[in-house]
N, C-alpha and C. Protein backbone atom coordinates (compact mmCIF):
# COMPACT_ATOMS: atom_id res chain seq x y z
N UNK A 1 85.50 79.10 103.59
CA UNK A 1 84.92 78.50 104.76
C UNK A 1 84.38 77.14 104.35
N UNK A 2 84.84 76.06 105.39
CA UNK A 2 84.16 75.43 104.37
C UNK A 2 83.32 74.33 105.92
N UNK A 3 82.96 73.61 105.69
CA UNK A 3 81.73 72.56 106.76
C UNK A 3 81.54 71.27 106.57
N UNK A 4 81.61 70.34 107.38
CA UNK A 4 81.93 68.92 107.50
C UNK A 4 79.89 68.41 107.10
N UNK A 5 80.12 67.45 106.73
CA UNK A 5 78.85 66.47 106.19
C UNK A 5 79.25 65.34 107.08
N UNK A 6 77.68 64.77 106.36
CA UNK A 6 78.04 62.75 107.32
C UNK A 6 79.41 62.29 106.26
N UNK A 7 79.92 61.26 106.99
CA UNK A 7 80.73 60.47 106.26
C UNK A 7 82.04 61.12 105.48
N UNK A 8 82.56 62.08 106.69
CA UNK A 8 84.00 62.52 106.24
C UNK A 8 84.28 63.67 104.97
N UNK A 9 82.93 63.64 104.50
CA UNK A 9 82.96 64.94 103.09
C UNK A 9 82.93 66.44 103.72
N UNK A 10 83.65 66.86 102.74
CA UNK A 10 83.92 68.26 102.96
C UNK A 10 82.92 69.49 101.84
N UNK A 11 82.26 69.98 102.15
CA UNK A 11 81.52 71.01 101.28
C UNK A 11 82.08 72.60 101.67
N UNK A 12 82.61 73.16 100.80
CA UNK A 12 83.03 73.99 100.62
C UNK A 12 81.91 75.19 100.54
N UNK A 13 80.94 76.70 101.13
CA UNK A 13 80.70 77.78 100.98
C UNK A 13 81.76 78.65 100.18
N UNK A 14 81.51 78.73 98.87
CA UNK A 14 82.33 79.79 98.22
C UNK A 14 81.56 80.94 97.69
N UNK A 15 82.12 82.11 97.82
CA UNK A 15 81.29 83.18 97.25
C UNK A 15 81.98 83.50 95.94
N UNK A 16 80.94 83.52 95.25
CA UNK A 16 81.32 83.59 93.45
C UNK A 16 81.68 84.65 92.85
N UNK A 17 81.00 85.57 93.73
CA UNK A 17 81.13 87.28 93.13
C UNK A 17 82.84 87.59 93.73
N UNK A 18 83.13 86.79 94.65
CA UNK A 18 84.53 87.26 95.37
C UNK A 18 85.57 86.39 94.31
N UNK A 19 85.03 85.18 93.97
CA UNK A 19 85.89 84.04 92.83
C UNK A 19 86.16 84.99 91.72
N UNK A 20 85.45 85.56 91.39
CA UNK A 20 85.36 86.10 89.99
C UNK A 20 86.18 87.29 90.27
N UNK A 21 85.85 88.36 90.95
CA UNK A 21 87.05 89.05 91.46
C UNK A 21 88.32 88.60 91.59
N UNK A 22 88.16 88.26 92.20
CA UNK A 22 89.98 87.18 93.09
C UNK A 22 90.42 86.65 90.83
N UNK A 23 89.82 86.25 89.91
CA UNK A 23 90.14 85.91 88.77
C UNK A 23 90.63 87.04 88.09
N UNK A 24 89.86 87.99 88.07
CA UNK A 24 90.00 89.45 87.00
C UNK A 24 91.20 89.80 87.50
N UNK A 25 91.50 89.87 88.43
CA UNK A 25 92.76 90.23 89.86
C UNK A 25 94.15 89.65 88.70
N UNK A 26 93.81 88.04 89.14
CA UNK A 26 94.80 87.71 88.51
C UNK A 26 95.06 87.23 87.26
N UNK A 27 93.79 87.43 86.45
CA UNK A 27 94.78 87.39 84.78
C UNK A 27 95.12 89.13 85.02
N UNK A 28 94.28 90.13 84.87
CA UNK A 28 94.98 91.42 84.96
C UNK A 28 96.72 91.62 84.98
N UNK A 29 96.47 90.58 86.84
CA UNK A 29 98.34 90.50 86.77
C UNK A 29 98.91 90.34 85.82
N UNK A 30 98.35 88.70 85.32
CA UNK A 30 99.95 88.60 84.60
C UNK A 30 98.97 89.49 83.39
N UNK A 31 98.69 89.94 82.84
CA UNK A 31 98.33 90.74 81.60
C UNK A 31 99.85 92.07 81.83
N UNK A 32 99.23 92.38 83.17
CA UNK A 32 99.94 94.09 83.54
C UNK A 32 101.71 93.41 83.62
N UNK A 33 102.09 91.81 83.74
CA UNK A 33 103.28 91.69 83.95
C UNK A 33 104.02 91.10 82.55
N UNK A 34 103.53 90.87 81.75
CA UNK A 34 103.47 90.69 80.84
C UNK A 34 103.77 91.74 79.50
N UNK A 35 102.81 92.88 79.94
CA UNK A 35 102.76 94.30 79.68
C UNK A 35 104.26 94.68 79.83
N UNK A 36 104.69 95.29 80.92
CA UNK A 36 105.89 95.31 81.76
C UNK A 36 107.14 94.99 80.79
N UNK A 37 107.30 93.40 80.73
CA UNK A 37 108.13 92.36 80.24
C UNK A 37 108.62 93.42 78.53
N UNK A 38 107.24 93.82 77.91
CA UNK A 38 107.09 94.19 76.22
C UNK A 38 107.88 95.09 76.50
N UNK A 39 107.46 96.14 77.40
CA UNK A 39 108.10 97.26 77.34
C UNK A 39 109.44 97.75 77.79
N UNK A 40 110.57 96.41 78.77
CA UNK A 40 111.72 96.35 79.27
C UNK A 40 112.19 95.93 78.09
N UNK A 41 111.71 94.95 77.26
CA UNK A 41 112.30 94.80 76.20
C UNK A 41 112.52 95.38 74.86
N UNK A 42 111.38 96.23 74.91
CA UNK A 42 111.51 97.21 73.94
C UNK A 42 112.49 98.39 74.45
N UNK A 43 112.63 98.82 75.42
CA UNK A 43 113.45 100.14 76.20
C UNK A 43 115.20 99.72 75.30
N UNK A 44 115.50 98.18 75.82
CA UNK A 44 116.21 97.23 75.36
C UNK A 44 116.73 97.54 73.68
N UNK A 45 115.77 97.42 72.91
CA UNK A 45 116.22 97.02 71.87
C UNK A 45 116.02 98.47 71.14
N UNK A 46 115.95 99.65 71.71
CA UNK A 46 116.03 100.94 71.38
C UNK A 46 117.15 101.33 71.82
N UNK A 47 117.99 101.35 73.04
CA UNK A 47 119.03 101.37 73.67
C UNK A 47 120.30 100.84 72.67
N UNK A 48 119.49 99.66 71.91
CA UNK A 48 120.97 98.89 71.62
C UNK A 48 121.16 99.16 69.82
N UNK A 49 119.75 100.41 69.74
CA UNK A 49 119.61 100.83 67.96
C UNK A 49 119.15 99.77 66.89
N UNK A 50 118.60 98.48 67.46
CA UNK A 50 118.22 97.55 66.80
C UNK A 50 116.84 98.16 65.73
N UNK A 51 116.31 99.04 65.86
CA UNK A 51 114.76 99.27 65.35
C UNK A 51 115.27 100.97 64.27
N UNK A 52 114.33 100.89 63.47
CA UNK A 52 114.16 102.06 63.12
C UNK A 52 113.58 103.22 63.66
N UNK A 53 113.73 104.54 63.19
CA UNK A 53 112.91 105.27 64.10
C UNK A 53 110.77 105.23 63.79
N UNK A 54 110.55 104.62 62.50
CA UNK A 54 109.42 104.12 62.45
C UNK A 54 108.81 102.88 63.43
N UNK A 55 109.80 102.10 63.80
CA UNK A 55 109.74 100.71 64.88
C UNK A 55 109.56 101.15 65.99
N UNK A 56 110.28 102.40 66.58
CA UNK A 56 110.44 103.35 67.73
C UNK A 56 108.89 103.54 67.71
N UNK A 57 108.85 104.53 66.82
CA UNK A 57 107.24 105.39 67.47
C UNK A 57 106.47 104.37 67.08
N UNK A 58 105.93 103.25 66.47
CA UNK A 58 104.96 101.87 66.63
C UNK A 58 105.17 101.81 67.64
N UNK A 59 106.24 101.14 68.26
CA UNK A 59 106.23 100.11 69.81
C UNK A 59 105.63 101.46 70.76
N UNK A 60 106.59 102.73 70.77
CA UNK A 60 105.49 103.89 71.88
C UNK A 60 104.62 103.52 72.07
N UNK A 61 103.95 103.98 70.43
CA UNK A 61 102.31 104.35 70.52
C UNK A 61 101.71 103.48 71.09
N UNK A 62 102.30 101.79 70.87
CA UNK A 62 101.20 100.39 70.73
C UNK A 62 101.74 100.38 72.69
N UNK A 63 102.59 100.44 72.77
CA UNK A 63 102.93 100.09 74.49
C UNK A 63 101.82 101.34 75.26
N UNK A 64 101.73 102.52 74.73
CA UNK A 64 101.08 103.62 75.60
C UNK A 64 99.62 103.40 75.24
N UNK A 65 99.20 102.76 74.33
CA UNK A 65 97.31 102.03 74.20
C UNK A 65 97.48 100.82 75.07
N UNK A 66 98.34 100.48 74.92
CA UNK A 66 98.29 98.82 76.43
C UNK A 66 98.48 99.48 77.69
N UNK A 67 98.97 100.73 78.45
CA UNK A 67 98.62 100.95 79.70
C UNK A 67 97.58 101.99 79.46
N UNK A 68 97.31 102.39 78.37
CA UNK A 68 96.38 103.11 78.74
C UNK A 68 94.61 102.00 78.89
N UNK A 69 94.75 100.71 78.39
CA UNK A 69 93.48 99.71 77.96
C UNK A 69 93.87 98.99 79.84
N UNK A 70 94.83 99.10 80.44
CA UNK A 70 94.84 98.22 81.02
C UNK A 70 94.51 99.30 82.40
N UNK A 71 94.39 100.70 82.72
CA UNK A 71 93.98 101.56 82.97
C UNK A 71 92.26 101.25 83.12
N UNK A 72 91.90 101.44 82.13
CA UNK A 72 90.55 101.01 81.61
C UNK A 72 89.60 99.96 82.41
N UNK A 73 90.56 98.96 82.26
CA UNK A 73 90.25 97.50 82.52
C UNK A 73 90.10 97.16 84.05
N UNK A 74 91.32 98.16 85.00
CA UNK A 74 91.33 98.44 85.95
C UNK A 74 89.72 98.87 87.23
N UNK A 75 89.72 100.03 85.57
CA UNK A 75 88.84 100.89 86.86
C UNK A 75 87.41 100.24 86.54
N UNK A 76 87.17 99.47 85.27
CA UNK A 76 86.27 98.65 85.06
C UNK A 76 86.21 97.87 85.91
N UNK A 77 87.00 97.06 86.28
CA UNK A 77 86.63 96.02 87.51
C UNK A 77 87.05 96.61 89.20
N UNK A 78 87.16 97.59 88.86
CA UNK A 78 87.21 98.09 90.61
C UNK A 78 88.52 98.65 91.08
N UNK A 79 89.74 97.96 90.25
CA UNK A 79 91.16 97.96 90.81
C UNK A 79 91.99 99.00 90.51
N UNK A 80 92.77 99.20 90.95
CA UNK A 80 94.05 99.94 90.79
C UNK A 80 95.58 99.48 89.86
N UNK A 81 96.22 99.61 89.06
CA UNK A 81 97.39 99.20 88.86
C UNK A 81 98.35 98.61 90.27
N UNK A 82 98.24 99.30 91.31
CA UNK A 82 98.79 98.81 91.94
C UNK A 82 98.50 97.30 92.92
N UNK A 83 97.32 97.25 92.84
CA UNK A 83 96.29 96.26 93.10
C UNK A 83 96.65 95.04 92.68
N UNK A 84 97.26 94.52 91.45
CA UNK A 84 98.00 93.89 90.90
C UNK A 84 99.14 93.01 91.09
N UNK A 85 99.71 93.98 92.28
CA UNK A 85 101.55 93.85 92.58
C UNK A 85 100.75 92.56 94.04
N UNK A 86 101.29 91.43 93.30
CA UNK A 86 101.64 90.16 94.29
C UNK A 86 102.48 90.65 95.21
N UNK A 87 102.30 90.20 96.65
CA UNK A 87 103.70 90.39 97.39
C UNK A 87 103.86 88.86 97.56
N UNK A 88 105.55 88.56 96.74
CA UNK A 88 105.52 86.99 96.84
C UNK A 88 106.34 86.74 97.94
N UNK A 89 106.47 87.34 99.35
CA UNK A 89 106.92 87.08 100.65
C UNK A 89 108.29 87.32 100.55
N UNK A 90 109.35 86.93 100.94
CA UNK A 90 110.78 86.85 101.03
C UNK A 90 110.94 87.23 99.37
N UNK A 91 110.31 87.15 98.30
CA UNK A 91 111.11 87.50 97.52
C UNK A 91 110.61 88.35 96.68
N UNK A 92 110.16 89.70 97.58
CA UNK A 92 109.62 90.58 97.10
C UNK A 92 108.13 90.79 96.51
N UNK A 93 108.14 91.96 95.79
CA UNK A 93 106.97 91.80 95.31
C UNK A 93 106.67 91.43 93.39
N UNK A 94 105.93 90.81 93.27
CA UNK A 94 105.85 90.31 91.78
C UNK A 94 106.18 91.78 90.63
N UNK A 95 105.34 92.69 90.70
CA UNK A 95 106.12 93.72 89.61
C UNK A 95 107.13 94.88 91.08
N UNK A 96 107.63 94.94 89.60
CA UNK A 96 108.63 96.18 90.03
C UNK A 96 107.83 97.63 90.54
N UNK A 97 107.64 98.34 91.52
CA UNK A 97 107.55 99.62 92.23
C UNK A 97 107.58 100.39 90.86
N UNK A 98 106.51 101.24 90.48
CA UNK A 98 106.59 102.25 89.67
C UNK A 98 106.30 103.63 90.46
């Protein structure tokens, strides 16, 4: 919302507690899309036998402590995983439907 002054200036009412929200929102995103990205690519390079089976259970374990921290992080600030998912209009929504 914002309200006109003398002399053409514009002052902006912003609520900070909603800024700061609306922020956690979106690094979260790209954190959770980012997240996402590790783990298509790891699915990837298990598929194609590139890793050992020691490389295998690392990437699991370390990918299943990143949704499980980002879980965490979630309900710490209020949100949902799904909470996350941009809808970027005509071209869908930013993560993929789980």
């Amino acid at each position: 919302m914002s309200e006109r002054t003398g002399a053409g200036e514009s002052r902006f009412d912003l609520d900070r507690d909603q800024m700061g929200r609306d922020l956690v929102s979106l690094v979260l995103t790209v954190v959770e899309l980012l997240r996402q990205l590790m783990e298509r690519q790891a699915i990837r390079r298990v598929e194609q036998g590139d890793l050992s089976e020691a490389q295998v259970d690392q990437i699991g374990e370390t990918l299943m402590h990143l949704e499980e921290r980002m879980t965490e992080l979630c309900d710490q600030h209020g949100l949902r995983l799904e909470d996350l998912n941009l809808d970027l209009g005509p071209l869908g929504s930013l993560l993929p439907r789980q």
